[in-house]
Protein backbone atom coordinates (compact mmCIF):
# COMPACT_ATOMS: atom_id res chain seq x y z
CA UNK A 1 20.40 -3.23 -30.59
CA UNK A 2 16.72 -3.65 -30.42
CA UNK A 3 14.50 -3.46 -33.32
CA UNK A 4 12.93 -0.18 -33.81
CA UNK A 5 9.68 -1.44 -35.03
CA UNK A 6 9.15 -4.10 -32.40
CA UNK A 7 9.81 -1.78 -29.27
CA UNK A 8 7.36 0.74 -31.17
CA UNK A 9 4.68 -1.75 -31.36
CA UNK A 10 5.74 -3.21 -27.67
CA UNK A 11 5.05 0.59 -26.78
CA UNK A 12 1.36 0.45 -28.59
CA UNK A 13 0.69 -3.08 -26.58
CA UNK A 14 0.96 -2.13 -23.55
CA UNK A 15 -0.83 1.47 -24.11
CA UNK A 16 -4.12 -1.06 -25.40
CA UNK A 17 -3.59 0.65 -28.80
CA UNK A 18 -3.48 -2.97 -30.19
CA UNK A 19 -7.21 -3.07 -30.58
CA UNK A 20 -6.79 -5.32 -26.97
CA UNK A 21 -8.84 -2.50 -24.78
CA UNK A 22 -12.04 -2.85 -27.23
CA UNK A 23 -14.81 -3.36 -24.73
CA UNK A 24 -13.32 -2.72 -21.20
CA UNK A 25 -14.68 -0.27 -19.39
CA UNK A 26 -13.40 3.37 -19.09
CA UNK A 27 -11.87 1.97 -15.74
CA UNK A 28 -9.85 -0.81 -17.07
CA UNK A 29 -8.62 1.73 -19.93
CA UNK A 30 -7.31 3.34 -17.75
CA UNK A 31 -5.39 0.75 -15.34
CA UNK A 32 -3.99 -0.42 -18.28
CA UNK A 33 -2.68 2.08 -20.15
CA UNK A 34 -2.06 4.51 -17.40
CA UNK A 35 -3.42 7.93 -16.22
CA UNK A 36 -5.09 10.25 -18.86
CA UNK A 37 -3.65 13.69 -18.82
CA UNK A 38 -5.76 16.13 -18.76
CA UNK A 39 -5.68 20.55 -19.09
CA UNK A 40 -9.04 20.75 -19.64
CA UNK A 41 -8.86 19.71 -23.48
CA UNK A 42 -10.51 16.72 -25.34
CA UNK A 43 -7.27 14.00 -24.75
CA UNK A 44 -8.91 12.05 -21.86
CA UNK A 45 -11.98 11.15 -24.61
CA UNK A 46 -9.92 11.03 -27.45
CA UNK A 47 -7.29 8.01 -25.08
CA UNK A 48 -10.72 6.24 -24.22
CA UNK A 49 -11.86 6.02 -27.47
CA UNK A 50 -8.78 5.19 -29.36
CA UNK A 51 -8.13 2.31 -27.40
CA UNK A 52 -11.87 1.06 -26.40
CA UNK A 53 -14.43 2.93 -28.33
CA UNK A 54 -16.26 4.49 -25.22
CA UNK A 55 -18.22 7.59 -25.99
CA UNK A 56 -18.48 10.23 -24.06
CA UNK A 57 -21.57 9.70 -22.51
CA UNK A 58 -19.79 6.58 -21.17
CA UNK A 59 -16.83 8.70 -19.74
CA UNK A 60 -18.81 11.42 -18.21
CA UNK A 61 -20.90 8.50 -16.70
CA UNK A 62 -17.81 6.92 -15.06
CA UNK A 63 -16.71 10.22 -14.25
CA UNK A 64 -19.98 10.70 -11.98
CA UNK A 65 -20.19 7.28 -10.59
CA UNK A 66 -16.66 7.95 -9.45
CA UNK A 67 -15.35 5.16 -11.33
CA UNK A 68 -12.91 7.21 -13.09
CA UNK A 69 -12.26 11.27 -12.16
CA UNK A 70 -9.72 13.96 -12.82
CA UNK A 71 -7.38 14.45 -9.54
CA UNK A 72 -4.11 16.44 -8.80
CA UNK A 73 -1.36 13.81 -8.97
CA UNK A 74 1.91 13.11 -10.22
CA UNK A 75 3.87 16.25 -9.84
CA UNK A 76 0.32 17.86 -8.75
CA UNK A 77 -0.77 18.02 -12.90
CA UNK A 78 -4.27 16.94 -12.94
CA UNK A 79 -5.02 13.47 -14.46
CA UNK A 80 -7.97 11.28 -15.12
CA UNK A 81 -7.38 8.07 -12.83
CA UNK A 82 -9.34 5.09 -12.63
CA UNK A 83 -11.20 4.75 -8.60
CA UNK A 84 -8.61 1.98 -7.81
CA UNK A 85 -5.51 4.74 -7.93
CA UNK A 86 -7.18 7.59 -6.57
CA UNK A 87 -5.23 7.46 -3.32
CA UNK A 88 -2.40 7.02 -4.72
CA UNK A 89 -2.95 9.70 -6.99
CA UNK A 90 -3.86 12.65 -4.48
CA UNK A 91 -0.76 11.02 -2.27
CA UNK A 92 1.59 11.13 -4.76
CA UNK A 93 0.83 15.03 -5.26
CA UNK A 94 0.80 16.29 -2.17
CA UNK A 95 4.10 17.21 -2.24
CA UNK A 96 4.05 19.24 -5.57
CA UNK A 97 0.86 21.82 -4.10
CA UNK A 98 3.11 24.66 -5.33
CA UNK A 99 0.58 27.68 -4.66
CA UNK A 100 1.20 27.30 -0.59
CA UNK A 101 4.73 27.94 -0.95
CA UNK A 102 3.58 31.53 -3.37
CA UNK A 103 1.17 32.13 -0.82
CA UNK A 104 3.94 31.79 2.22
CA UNK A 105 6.12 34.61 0.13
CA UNK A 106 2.83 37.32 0.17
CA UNK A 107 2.59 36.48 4.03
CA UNK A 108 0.20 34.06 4.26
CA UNK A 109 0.52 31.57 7.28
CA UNK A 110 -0.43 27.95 7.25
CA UNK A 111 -3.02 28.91 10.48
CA UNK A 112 -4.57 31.37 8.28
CA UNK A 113 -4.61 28.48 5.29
CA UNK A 114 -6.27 26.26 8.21
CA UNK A 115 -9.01 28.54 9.57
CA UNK A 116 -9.89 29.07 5.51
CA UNK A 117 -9.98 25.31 4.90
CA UNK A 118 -12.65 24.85 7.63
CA UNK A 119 -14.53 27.35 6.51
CA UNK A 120 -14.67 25.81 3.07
CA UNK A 121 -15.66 22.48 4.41
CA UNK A 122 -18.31 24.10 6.51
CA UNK A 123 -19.90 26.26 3.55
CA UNK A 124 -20.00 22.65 1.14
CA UNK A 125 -22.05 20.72 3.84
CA UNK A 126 -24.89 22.71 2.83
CA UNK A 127 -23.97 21.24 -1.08
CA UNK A 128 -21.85 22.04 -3.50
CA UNK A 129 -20.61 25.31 -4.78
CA UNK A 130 -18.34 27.90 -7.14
CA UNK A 131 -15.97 29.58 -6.35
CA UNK A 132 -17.81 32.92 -6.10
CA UNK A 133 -20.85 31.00 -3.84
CA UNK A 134 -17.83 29.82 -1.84
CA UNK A 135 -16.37 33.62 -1.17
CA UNK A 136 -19.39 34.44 -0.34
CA UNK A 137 -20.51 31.90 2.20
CA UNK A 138 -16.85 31.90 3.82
CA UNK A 139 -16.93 35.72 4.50
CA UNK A 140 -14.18 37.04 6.00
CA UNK A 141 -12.03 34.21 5.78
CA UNK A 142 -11.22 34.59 2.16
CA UNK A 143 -8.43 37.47 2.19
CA UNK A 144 -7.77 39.87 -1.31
CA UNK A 145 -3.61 39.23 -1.76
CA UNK A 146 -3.54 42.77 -3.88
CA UNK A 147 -1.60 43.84 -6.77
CA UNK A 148 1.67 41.40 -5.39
CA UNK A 149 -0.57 38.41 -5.60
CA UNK A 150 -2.10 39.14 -8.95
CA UNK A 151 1.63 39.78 -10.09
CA UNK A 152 2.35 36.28 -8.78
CA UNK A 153 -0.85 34.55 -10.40
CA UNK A 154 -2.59 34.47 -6.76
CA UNK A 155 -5.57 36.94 -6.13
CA UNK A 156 -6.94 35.50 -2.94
CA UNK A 157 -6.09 32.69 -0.52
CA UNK A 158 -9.02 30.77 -1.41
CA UNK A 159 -7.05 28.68 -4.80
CA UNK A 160 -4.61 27.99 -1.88
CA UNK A 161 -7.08 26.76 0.33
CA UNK A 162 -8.90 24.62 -2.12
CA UNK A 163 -5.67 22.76 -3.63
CA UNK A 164 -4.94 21.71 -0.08
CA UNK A 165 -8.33 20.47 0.47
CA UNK A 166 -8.35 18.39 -2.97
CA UNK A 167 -4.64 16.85 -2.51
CA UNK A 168 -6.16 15.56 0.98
CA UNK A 169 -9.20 13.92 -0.41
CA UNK A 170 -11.67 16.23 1.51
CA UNK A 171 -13.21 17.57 -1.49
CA UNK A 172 -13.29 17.09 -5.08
CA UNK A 173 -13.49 19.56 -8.10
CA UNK A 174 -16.96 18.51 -10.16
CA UNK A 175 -17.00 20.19 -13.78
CA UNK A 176 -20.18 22.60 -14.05
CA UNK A 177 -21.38 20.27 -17.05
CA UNK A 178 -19.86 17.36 -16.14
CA UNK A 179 -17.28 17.32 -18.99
CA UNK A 180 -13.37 17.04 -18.94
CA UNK A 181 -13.12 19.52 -21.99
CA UNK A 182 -13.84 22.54 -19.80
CA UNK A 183 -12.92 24.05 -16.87
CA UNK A 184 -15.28 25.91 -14.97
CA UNK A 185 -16.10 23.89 -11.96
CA UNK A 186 -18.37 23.67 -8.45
CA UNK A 187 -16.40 22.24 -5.57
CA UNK A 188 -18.21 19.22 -3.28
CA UNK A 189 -17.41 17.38 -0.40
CA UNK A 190 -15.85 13.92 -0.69
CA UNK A 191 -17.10 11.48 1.49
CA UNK A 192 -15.68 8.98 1.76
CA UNK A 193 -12.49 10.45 1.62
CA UNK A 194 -10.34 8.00 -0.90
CA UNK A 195 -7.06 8.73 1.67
CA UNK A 196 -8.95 7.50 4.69
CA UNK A 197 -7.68 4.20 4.97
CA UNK A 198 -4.76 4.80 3.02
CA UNK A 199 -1.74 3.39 4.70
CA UNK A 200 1.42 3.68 2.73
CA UNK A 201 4.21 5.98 3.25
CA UNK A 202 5.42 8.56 1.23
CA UNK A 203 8.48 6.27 0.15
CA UNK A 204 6.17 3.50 -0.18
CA UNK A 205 3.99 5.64 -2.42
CA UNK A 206 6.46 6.30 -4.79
CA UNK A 207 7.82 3.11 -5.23
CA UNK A 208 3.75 1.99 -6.31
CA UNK A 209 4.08 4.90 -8.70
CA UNK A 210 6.91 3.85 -9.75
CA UNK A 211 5.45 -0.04 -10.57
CA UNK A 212 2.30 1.68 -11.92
CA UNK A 213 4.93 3.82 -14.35
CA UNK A 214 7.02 0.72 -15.59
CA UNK A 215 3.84 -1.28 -15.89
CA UNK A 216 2.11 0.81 -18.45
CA UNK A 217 5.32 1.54 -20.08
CA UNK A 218 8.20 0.01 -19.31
CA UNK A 219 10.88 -0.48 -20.83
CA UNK A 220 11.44 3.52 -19.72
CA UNK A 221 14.85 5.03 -18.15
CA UNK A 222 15.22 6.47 -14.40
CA UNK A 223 15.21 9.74 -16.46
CA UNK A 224 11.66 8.99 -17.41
CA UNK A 225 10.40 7.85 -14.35
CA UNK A 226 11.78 11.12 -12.52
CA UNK A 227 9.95 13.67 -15.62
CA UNK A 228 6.65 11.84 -14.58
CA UNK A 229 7.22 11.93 -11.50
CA UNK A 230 8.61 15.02 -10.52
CA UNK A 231 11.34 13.37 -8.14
CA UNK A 232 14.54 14.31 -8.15
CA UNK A 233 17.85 11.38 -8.76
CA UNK A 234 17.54 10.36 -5.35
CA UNK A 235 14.57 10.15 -4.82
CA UNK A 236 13.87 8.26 -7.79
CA UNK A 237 16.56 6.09 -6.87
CA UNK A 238 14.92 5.22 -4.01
CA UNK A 239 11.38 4.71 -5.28
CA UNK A 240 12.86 2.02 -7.80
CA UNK A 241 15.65 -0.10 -5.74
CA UNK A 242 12.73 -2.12 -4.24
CA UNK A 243 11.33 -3.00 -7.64
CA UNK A 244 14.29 -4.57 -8.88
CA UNK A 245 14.47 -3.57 -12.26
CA UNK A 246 15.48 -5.81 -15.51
CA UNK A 247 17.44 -3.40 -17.58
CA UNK A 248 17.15 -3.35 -21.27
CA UNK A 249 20.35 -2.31 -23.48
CA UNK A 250 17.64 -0.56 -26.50
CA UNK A 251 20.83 1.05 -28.17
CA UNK A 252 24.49 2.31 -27.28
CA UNK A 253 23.81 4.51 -24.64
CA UNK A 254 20.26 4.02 -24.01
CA UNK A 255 19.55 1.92 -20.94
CA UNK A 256 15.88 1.25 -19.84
CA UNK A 257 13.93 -1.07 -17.37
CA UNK A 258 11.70 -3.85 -17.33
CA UNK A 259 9.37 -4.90 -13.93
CA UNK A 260 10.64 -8.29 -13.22
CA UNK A 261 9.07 -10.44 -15.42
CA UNK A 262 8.35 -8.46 -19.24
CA UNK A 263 11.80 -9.24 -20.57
CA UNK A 264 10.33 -12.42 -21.43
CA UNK A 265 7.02 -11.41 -22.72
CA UNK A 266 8.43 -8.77 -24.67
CA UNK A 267 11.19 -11.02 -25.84
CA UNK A 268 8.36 -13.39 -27.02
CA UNK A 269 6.31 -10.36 -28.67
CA UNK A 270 5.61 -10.06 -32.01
CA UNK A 271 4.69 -6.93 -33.90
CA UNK A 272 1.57 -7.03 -35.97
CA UNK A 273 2.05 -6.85 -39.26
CA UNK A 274 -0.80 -5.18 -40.53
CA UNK A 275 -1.16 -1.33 -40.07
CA UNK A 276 -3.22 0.17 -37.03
CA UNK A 277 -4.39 3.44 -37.05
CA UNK A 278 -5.21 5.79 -33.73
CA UNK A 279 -6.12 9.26 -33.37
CA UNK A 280 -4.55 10.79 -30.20
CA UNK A 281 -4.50 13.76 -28.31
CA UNK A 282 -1.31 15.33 -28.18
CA UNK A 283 -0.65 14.62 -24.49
CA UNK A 284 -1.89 11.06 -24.66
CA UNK A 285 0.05 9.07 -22.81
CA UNK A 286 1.57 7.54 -25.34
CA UNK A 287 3.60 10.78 -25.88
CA UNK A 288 4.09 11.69 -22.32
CA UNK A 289 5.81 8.21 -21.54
CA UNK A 290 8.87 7.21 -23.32
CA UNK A 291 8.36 6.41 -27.07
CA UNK A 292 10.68 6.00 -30.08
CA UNK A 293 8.75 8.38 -32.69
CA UNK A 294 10.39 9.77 -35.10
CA UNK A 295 10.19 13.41 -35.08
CA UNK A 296 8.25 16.00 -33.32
CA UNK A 297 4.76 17.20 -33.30
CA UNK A 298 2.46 20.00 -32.87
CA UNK A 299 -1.14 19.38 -32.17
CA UNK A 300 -2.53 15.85 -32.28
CA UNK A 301 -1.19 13.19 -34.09
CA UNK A 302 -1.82 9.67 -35.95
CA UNK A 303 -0.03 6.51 -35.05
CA UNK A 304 0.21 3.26 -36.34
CA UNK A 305 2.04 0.55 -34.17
CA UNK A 306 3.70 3.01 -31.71
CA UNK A 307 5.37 5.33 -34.53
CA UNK A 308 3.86 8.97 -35.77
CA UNK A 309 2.18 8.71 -39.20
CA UNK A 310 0.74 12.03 -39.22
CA UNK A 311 -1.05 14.97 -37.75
CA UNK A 312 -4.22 16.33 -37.43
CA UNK A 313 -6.35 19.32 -35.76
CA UNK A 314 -10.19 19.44 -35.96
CA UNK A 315 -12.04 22.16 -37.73
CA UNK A 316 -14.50 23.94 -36.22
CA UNK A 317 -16.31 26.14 -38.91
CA UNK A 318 -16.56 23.41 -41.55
CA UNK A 319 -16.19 20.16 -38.73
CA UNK A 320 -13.71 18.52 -40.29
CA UNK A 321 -10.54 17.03 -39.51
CA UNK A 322 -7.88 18.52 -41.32
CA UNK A 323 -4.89 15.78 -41.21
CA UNK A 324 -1.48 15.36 -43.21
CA UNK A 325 0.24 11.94 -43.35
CA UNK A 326 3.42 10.48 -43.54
CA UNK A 327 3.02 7.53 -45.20
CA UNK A 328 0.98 6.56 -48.02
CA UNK A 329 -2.82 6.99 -47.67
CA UNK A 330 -5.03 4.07 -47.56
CA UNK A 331 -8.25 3.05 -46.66
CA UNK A 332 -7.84 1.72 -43.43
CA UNK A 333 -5.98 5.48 -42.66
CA UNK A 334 -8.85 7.11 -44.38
CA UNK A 335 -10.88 5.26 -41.99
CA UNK A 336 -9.76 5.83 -39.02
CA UNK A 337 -9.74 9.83 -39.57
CA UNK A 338 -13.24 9.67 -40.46
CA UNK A 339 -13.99 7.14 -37.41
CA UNK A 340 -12.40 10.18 -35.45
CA UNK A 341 -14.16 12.63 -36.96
CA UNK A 342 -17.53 11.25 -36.91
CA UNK A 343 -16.57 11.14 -33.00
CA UNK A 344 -15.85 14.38 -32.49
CA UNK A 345 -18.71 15.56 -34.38
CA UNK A 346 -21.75 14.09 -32.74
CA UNK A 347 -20.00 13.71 -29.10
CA UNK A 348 -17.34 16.56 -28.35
CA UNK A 349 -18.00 19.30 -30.75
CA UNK A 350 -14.98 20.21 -31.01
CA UNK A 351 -11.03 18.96 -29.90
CA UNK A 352 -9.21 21.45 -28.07
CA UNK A 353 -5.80 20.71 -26.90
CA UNK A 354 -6.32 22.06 -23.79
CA UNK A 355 -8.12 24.88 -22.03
CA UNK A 356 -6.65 27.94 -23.86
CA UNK A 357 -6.90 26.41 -27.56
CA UNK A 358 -9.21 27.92 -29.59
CA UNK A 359 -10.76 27.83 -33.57
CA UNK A 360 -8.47 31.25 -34.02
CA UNK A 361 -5.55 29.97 -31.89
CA UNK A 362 -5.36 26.35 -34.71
CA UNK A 363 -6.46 28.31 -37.76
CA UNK A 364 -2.76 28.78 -39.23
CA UNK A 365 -1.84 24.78 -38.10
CA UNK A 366 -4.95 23.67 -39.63
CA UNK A 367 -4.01 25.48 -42.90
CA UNK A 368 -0.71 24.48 -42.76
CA UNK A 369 -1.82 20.96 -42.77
CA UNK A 370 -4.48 21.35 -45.41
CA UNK A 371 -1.31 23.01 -47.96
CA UNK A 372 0.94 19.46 -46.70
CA UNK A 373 -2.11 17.31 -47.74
CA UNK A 374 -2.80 19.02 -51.02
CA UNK A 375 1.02 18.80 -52.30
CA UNK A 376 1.14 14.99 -50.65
């Protein structure tokens, strides 16, 4: 058996939530603790500046110097990737562009796709543009798919034309202010394209997402790997025999893998001893890689060491925080929920969990967790 507390503050280590990020750049965040998920909510800022205390200002800057940017990758979900990984990234989704295979069903060929994508290119060497700039200026090559493709979530063939063209690295998707937290966006050409002189092949591409996976993680399970990932058992399989795994007995019935080489440094690992607080979004990665919290969540939570100490949800008409522990309040808690606060405050405005969330949609949560706190 392995000590609960130690794997949980193993877990917080390696995700830089150890207070060993502070200063590194938005980049490095990100290379370390792995790609920031991202559905057009406020958890790409909030994982930058738990772990490093970069501002926004800093992450949008990154975000235009290309240092950093949000890409379709694993499984084809967008993520924010550092510039180092965004080959692999795009190569890793390319398999998971779902809306070609709708598109197929309402009788739309892959020529048709092809004569569309080169008319997309063609109207974005003039600059970039929206969507509606980019019906216009492609004319007819933008077809209407009727009441069948609205009934399948496809209106036209120019979404399908545009996910091919980002998963290949010709363009990229720039956000109309420049922010993560929003989603209405211009399309530009990317040049260089990040795939140009990528060489690896789709089997070698997993097995580097697979080292990326254990390295920001690990110990995880195959199981974990393949929910990241999107691959099925075999193909797992085959993206981590050539890594050579070190596996890890965590409980009776719970196997999970090391990379060759962090049995020892975790075996050597000790787990602080006094209390560190985060405020994350609820799809940091923290959550969406293998962790032993206890209990589940709704909205976004507070950790300390790698285990859930509470919850929280930001309110907009009084901008506030409204957050109910766990554990015991203190002042270092108390801190850290103002720290996050202050944050959102003067830099985000607000902390949506994702594109869809809304003041109305978290009014009965943020109650909810107002009542908890009072009767704590």
């Amino acid at each position: 058996m392995i000590d609960a507390s130690k794997l949980r503050g193993w877990y917080a280590h390696r995700q830089g939530l150890d207070g060993s990020l502070e200063g590194k750049s938005p980049a490095e965040v990100l290379q370390r603790a792995g790609w920031a998920r991202s559905v057009g909510g406020v958890s790409p800022y909030l994982t930058l500046f738990a772990r490093a205390g970069i501002s926004r200002e800093q992450a949008d800057g990154a975000a235009q110097k290309l240092q950093i940017y949000e890409l379709p990758s694993a499984r084809g979900c967008t993520y924010v990737l550092p510039a180092s990984d965004f080959a692999l990234g795009l190569a890793a989704g390319q398999a998971f562009t779902g809306e070609i295979k709708t598109a197929a069903k309402l009788g739309v060929t892959e020529k048709e796709i092809d004569k569309l994508c080169e008319a997309v290119i063609a109207a974005l060497e003039k600059g970039p543009l929206n969507p509606d700039g980019l019906r216009e200026a492609t004319d007819k090559a933008v077809r209407n798919l009727g009441d069948e493709g609205k009934k399948k979530g496809l209106t036209t063939t120019l979404p399908v034309a545009l996910g091919e063209l980002q998963a290949s690295g010709d363009i990229r998707r720039v956000p109309v202010n420049g922010r993560f937290d929003q989603q209405r966006y211009q399309y530009a050409l990317w040049r260089p394209n990040p795939l140009r002189s990528f060489r690896l092949s789709p089997e070698e591409v997993q097995t580097e997402l697979a080292r990326k996976f254990f390295s920001w993680i690990g110990p995880a399970s195959t199981a974990d790997f393949q929910r990241f990932s999107g691959l099925g058992v075999k193909a797992a399989k085959a993206a981590l025999d050539p890594l050579k795994l070190e596996p890890i007995e965590i409980a009776p019935g719970d196997q999970r893998f090391f990379l060759r080489g962090d049995r020892p440094k975790f075996d050597a690992f000790k787990p602080a001893k006094v209390p560190r607080y985060s405020l994350l979004g609820s799809i940091d990665s923290l959550f969406q890689l293998p962790t032993p919290l206890e209990g589940a969540f709704e909205g976004h939570a507070i950790v300390d060491r790698g285990k859930l100490v509470g919850v929280w949800e930001y309110d907009l008409p009084t901008e506030s925080i409204a957050w109910a522990p766990y554990v015991k309040k203190d002042k270092a808690l108390q801190e850290a929920v103002t720290r996050t606060e202050e944050f959102v405050q003067r830099e985000l405005g607000d902390a949506r969990s994702f594109s869809l969330d809304s003041p109305k949609s978290r009014a009965p949560r943020i109650m909810a967790l107002r009542k908890a706190a009072a009767n704590a």
